[in-house]
N, C-alpha and C. Protein backbone atom coordinates (compact mmCIF):
# COMPACT_ATOMS: atom_id res chain seq x y z
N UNK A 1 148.72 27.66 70.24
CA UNK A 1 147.93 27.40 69.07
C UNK A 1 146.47 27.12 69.44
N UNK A 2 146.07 26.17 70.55
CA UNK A 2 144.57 26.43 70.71
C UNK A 2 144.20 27.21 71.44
N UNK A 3 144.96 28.44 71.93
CA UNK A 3 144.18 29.39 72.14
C UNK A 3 144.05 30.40 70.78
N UNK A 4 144.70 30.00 70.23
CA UNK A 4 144.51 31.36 68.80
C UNK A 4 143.20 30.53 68.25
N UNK A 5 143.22 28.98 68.26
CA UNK A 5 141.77 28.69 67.81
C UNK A 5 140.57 28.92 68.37
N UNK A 6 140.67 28.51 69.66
CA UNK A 6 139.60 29.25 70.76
C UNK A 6 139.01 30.63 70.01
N UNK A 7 139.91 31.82 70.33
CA UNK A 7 139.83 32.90 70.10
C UNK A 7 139.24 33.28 68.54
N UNK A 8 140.09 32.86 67.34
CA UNK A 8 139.57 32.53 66.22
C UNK A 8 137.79 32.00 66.12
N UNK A 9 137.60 30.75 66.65
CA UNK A 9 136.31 30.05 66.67
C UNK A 9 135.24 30.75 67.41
N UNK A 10 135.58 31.75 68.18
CA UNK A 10 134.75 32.64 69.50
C UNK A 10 134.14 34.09 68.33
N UNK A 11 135.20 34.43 67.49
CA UNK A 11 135.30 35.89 66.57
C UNK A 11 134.82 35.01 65.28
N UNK A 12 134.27 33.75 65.36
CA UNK A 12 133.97 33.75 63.93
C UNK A 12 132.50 33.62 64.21
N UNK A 13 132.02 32.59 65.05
CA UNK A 13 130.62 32.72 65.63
C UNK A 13 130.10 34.21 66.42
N UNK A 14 130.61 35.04 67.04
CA UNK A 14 130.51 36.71 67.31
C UNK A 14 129.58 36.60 66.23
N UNK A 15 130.63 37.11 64.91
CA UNK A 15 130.43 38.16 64.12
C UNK A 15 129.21 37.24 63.20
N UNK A 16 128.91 36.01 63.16
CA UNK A 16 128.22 35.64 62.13
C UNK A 16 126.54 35.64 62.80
N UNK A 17 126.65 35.85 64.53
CA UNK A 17 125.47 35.83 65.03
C UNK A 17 124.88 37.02 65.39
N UNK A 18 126.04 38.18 65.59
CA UNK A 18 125.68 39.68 65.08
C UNK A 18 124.78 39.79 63.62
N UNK A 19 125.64 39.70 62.73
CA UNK A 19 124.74 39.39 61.52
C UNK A 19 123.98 39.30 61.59
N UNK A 20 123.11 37.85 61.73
CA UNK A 20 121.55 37.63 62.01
C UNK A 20 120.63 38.80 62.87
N UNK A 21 121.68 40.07 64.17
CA UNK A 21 120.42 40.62 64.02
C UNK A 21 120.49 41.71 63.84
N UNK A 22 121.50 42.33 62.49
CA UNK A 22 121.14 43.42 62.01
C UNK A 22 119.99 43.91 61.36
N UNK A 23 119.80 44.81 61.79
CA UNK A 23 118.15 44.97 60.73
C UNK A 23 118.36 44.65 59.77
N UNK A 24 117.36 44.18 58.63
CA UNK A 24 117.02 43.99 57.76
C UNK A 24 116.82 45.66 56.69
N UNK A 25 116.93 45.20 55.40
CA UNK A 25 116.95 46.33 54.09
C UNK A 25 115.20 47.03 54.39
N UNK A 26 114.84 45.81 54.40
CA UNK A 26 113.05 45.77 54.32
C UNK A 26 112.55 47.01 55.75
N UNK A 27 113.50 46.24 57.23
CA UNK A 27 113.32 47.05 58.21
C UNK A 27 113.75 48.74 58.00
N UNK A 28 114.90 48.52 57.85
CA UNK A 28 115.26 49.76 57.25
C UNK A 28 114.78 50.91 56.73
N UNK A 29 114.42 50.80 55.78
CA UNK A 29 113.04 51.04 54.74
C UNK A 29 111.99 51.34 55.57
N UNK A 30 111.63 50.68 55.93
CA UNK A 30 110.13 51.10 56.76
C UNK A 30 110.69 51.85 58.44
N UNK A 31 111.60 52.05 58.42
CA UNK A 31 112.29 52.63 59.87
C UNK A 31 112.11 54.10 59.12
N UNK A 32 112.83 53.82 57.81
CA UNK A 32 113.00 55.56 57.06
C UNK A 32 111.42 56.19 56.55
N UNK A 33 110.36 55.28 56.60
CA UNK A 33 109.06 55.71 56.74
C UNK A 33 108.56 56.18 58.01
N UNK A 34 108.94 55.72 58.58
CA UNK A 34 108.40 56.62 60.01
C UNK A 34 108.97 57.67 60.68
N UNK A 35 110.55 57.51 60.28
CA UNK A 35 111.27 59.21 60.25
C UNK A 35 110.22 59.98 59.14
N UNK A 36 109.90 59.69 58.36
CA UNK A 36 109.50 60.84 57.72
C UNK A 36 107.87 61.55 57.94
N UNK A 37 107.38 60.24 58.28
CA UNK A 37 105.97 60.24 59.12
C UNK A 37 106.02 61.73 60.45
N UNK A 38 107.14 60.95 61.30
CA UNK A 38 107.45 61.90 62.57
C UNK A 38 107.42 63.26 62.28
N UNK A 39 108.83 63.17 61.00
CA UNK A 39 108.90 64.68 60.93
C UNK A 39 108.00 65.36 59.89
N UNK A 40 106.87 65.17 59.56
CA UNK A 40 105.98 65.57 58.61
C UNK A 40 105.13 65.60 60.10
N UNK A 41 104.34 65.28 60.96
CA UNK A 41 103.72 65.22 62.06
C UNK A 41 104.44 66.31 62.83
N UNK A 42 105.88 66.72 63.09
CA UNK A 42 106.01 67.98 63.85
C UNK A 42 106.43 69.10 63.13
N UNK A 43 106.35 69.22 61.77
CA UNK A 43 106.58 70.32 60.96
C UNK A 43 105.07 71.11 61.16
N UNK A 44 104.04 69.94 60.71
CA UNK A 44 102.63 69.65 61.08
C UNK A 44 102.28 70.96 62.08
N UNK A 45 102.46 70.38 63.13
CA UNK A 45 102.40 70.78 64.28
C UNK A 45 102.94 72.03 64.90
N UNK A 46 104.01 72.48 63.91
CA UNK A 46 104.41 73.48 64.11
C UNK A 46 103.75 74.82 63.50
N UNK A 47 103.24 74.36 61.85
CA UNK A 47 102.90 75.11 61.59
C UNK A 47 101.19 75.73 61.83
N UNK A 48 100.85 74.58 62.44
CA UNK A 48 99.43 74.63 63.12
C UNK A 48 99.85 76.06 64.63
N UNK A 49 100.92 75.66 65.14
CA UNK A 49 100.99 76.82 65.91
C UNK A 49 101.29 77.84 65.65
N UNK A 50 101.88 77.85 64.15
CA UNK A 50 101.64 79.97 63.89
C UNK A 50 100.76 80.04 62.97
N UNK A 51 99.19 78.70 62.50
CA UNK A 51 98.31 79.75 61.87
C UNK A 51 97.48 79.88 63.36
N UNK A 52 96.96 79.03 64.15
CA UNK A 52 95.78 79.05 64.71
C UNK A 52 96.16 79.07 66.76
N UNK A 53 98.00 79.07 66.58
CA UNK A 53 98.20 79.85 68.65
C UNK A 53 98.78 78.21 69.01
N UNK A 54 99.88 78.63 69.71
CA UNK A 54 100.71 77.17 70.50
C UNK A 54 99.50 76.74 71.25
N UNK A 55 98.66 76.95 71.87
CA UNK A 55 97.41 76.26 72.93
C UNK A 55 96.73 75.61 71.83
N UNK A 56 96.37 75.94 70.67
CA UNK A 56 95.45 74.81 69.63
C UNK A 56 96.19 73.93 69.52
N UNK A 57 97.67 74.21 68.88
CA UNK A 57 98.43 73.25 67.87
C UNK A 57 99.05 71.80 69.53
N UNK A 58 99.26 72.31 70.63
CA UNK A 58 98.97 71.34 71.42
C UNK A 58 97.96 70.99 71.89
N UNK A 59 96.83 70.78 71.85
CA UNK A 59 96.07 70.04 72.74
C UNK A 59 95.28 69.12 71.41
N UNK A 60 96.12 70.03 69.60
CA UNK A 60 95.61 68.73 68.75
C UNK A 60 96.73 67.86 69.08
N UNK A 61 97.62 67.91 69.33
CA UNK A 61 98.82 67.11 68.99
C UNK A 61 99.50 66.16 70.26
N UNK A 62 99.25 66.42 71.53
CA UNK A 62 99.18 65.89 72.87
C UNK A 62 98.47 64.63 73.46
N UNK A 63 99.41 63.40 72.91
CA UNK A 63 98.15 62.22 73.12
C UNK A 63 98.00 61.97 74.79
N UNK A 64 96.97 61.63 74.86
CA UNK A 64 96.46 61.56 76.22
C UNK A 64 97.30 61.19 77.63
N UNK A 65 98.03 60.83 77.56
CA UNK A 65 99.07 60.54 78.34
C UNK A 65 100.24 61.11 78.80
N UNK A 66 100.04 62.39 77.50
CA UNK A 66 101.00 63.41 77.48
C UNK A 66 101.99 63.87 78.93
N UNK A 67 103.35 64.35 78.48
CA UNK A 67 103.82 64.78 79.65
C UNK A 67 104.31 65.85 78.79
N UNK A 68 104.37 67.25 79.99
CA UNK A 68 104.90 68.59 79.52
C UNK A 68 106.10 69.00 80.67
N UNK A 69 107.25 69.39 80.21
CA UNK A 69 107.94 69.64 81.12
C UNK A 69 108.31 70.95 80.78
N UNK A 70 108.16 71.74 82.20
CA UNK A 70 108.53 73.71 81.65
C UNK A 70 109.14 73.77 82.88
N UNK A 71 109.82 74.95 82.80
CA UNK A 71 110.54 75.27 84.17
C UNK A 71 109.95 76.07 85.30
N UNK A 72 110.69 75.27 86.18
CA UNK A 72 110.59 75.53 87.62
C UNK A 72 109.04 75.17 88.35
N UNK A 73 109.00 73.92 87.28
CA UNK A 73 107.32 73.45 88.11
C UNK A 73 107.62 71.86 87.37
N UNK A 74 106.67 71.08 88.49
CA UNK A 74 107.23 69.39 87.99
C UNK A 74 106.20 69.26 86.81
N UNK A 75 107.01 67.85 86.61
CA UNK A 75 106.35 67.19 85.29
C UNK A 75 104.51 67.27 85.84
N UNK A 76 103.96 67.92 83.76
CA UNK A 76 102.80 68.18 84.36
C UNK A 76 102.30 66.82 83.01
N UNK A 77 101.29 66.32 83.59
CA UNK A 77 100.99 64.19 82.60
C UNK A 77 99.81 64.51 82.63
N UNK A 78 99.19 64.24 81.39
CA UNK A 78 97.79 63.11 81.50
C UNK A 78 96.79 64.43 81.41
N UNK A 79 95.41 64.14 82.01
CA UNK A 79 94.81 65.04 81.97
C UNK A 79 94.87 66.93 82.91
N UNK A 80 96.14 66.31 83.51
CA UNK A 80 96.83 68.00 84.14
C UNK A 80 97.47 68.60 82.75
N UNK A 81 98.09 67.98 82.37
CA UNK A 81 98.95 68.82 81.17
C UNK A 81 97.63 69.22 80.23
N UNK A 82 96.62 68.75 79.97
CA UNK A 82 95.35 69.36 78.88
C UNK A 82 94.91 70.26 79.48
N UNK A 83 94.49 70.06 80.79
CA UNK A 83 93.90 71.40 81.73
C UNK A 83 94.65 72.84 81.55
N UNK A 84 96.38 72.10 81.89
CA UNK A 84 97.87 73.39 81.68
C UNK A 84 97.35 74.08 80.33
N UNK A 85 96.91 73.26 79.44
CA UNK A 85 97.26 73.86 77.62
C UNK A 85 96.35 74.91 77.88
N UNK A 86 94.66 74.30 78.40
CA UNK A 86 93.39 74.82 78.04
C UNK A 86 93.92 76.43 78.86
N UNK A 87 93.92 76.44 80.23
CA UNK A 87 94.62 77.66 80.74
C UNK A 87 95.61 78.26 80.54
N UNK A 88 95.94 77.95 79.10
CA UNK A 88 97.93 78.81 78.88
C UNK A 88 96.59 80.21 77.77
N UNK A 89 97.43 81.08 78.30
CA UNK A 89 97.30 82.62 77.57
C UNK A 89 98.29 82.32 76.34
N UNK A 90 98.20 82.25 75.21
CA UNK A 90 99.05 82.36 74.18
C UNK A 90 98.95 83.33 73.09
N UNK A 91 98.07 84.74 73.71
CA UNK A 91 97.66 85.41 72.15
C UNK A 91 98.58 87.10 72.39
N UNK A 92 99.60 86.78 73.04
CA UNK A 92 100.83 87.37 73.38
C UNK A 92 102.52 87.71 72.79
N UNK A 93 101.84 86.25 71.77
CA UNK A 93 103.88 85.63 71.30
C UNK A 93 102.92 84.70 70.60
N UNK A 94 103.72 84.60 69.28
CA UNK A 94 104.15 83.21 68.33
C UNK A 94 105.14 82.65 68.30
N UNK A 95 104.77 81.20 68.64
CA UNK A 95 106.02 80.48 68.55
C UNK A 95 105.80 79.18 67.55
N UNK A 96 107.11 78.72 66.39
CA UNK A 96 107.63 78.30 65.86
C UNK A 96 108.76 77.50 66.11
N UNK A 97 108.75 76.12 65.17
CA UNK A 97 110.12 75.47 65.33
C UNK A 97 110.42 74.68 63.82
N UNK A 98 111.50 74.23 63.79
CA UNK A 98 111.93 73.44 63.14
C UNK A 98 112.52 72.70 63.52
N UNK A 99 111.95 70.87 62.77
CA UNK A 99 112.99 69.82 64.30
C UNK A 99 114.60 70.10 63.45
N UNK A 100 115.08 69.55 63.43
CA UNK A 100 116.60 69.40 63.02
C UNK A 100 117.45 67.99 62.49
N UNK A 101 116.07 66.55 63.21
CA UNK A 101 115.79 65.31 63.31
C UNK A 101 115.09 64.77 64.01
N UNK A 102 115.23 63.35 63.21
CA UNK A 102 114.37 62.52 64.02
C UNK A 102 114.89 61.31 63.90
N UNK A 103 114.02 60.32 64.55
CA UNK A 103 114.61 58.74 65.21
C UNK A 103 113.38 57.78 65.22
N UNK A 104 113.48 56.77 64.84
CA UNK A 104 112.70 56.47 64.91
C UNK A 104 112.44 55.09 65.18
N UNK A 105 111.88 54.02 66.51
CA UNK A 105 112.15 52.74 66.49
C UNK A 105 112.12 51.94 64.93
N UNK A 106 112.60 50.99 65.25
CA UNK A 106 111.77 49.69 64.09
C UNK A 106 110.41 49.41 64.01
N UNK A 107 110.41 48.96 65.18
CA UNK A 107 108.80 48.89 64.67
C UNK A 107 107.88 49.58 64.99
N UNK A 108 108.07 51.50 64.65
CA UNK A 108 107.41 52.45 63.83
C UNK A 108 106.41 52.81 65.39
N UNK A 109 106.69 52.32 66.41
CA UNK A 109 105.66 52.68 67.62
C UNK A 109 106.00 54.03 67.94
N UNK A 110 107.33 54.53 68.31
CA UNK A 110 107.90 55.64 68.65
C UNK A 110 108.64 56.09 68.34
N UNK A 111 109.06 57.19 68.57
CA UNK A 111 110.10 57.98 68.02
C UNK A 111 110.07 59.72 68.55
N UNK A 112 111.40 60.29 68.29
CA UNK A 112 111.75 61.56 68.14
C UNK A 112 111.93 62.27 68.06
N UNK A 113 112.03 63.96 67.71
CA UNK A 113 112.59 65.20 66.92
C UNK A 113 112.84 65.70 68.27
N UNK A 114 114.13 66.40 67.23
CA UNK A 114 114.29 67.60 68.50
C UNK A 114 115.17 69.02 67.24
N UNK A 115 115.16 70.25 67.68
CA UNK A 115 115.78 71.06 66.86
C UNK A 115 115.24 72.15 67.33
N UNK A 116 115.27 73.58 67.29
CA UNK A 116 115.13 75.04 67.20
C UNK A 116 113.50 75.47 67.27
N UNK A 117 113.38 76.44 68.14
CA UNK A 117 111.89 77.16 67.97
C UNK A 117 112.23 78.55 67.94
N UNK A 118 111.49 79.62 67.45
CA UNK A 118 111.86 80.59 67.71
C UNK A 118 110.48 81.22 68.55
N UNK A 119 110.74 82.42 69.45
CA UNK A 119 109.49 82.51 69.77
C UNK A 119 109.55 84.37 69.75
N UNK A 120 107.93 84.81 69.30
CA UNK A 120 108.23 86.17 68.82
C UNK A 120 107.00 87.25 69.69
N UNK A 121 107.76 87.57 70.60
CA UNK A 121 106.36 87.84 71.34
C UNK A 121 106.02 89.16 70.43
N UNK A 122 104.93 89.38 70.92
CA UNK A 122 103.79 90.58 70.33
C UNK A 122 104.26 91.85 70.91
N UNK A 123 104.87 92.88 69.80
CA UNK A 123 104.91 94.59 70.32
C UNK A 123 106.53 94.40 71.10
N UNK A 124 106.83 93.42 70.55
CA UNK A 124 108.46 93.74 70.96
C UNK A 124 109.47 93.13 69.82
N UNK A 125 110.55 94.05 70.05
CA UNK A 125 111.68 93.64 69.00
C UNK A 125 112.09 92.68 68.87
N UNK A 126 112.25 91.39 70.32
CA UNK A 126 113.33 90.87 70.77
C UNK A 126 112.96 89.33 70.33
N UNK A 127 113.44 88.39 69.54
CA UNK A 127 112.92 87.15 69.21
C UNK A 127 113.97 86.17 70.26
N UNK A 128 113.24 85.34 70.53
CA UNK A 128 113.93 84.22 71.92
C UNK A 128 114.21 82.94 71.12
N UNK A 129 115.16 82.68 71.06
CA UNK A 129 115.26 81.09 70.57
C UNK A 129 115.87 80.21 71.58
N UNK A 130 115.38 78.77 71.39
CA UNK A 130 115.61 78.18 71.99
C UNK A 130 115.51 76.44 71.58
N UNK A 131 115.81 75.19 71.60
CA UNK A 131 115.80 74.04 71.44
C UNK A 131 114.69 73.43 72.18
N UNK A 132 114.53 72.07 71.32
CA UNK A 132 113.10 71.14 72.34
C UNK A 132 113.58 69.88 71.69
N UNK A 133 112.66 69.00 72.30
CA UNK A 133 112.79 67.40 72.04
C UNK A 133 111.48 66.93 72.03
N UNK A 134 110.86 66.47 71.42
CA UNK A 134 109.24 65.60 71.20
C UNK A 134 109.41 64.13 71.15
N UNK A 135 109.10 63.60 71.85
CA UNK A 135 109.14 62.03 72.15
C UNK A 135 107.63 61.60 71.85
N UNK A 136 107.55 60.89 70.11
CA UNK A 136 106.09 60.69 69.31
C UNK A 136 105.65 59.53 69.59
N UNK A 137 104.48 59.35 69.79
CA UNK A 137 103.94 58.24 69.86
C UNK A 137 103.06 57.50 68.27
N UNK A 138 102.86 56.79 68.19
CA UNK A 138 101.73 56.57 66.83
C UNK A 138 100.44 56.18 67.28
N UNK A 139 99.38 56.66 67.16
CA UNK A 139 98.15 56.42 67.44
C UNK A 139 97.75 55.24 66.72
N UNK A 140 96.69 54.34 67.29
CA UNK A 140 95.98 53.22 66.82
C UNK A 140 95.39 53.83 65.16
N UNK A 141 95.04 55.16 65.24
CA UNK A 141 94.42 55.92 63.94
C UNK A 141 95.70 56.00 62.91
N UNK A 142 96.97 55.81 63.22
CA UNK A 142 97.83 56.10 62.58
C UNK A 142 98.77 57.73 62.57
N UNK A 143 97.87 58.50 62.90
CA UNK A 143 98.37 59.94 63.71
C UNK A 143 99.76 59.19 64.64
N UNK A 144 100.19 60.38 64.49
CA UNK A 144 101.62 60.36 65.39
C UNK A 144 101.01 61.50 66.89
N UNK A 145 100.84 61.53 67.97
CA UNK A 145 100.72 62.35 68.69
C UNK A 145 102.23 62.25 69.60
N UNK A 146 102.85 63.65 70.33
CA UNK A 146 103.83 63.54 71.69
C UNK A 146 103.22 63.32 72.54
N UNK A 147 104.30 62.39 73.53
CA UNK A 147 104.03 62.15 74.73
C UNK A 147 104.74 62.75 75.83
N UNK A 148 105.61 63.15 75.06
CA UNK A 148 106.36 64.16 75.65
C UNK A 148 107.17 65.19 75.33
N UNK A 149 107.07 66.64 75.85
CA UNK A 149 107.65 67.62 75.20
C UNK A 149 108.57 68.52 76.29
N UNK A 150 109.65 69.16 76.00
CA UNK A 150 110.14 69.97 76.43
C UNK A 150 110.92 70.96 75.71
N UNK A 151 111.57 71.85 76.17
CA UNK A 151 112.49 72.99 75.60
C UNK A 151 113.10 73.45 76.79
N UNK A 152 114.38 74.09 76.17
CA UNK A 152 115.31 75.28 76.62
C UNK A 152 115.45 76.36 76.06
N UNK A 153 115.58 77.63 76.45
CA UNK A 153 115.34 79.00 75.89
C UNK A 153 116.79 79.23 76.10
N UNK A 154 117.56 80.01 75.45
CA UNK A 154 119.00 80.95 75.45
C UNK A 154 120.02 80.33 74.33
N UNK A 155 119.40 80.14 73.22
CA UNK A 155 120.59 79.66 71.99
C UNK A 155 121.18 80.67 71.44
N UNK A 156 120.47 81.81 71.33
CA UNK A 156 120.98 82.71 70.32
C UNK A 156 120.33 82.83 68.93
N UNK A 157 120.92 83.67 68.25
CA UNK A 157 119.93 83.84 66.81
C UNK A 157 120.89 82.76 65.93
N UNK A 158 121.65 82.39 66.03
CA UNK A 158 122.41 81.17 65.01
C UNK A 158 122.37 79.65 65.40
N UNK A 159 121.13 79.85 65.47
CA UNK A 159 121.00 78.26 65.85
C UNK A 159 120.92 77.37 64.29
């Protein structure tokens, strides 16, 4: 019997001090403002890269600290990855995405997306799709910029 109270008295304080730190309605709420912030910032961003070329729509969207990860070369950060953008040839292929989601802390510093790009190069049939992940930061201005970006190419057309 005092171990069923033990046990009892252990599962009643648990669960009542869990409680205290579930987010809040209020947190909540403002958590679901910055999902929508994020993904309005990489829809943004996306569509900045099929009016005006993937090299504009990143080097607006790349906060300074940025990290780019592409294959078969290391993580390129900071002012190497702006240099990478300024020297990328992009008037070859359009590329496009749509995230699929996003995430977003509580308190609205960082967050998320990841989902589908398609990419369509120029004078050929063949469209490449492939997945990415954007890890957002929020600027002191309130802008959302990534700090970090990557992708994988070979999904298929039913993504």
């Amino acid at each position: 019997m005092v171990k069923f109270i033990q046990i009892f008295t252990y599962l009643l304080f648990t669960s009542f001090f869990s409680a205290c730190f579930l987010p809040k309605k209020k947190e909540l709420k403002a958590n679901e403002q910055f999902v929508e912030e994020i993904l309005k910032a990489d829809k943004a961003f996306s569509a900045l890269s099929a009016e005006k070329g993937m090299k504009n729509a990143f080097l607006e969207y790349i906060d300074s600290n940025g990290v780019l990860l592409r294959p078969n070369i290391l993580p390129i950060a900071g002012a190497d990855a702006v240099d990478y953008l300024i020297a990328l040839k992009d008037d070859n292929y359009k590329i496009t995405w749509e995230p699929k989601n996003a995430v977003a802390a509580i308190s609205g510093e960082l967050g998320y997306t990841y989902g589908t790009y398609k990419l369509i190069p120029n004078n050929v049939d063949t469209i490449l799709y492939g997945t990415y992940v954007s890890i957002w930061k929020k600027q002191i201005d309130g802008k959302w910029k990534f700090v970090l970006d990557t992708g994988n190419d070979g999904v298929g057309e039913g993504n």
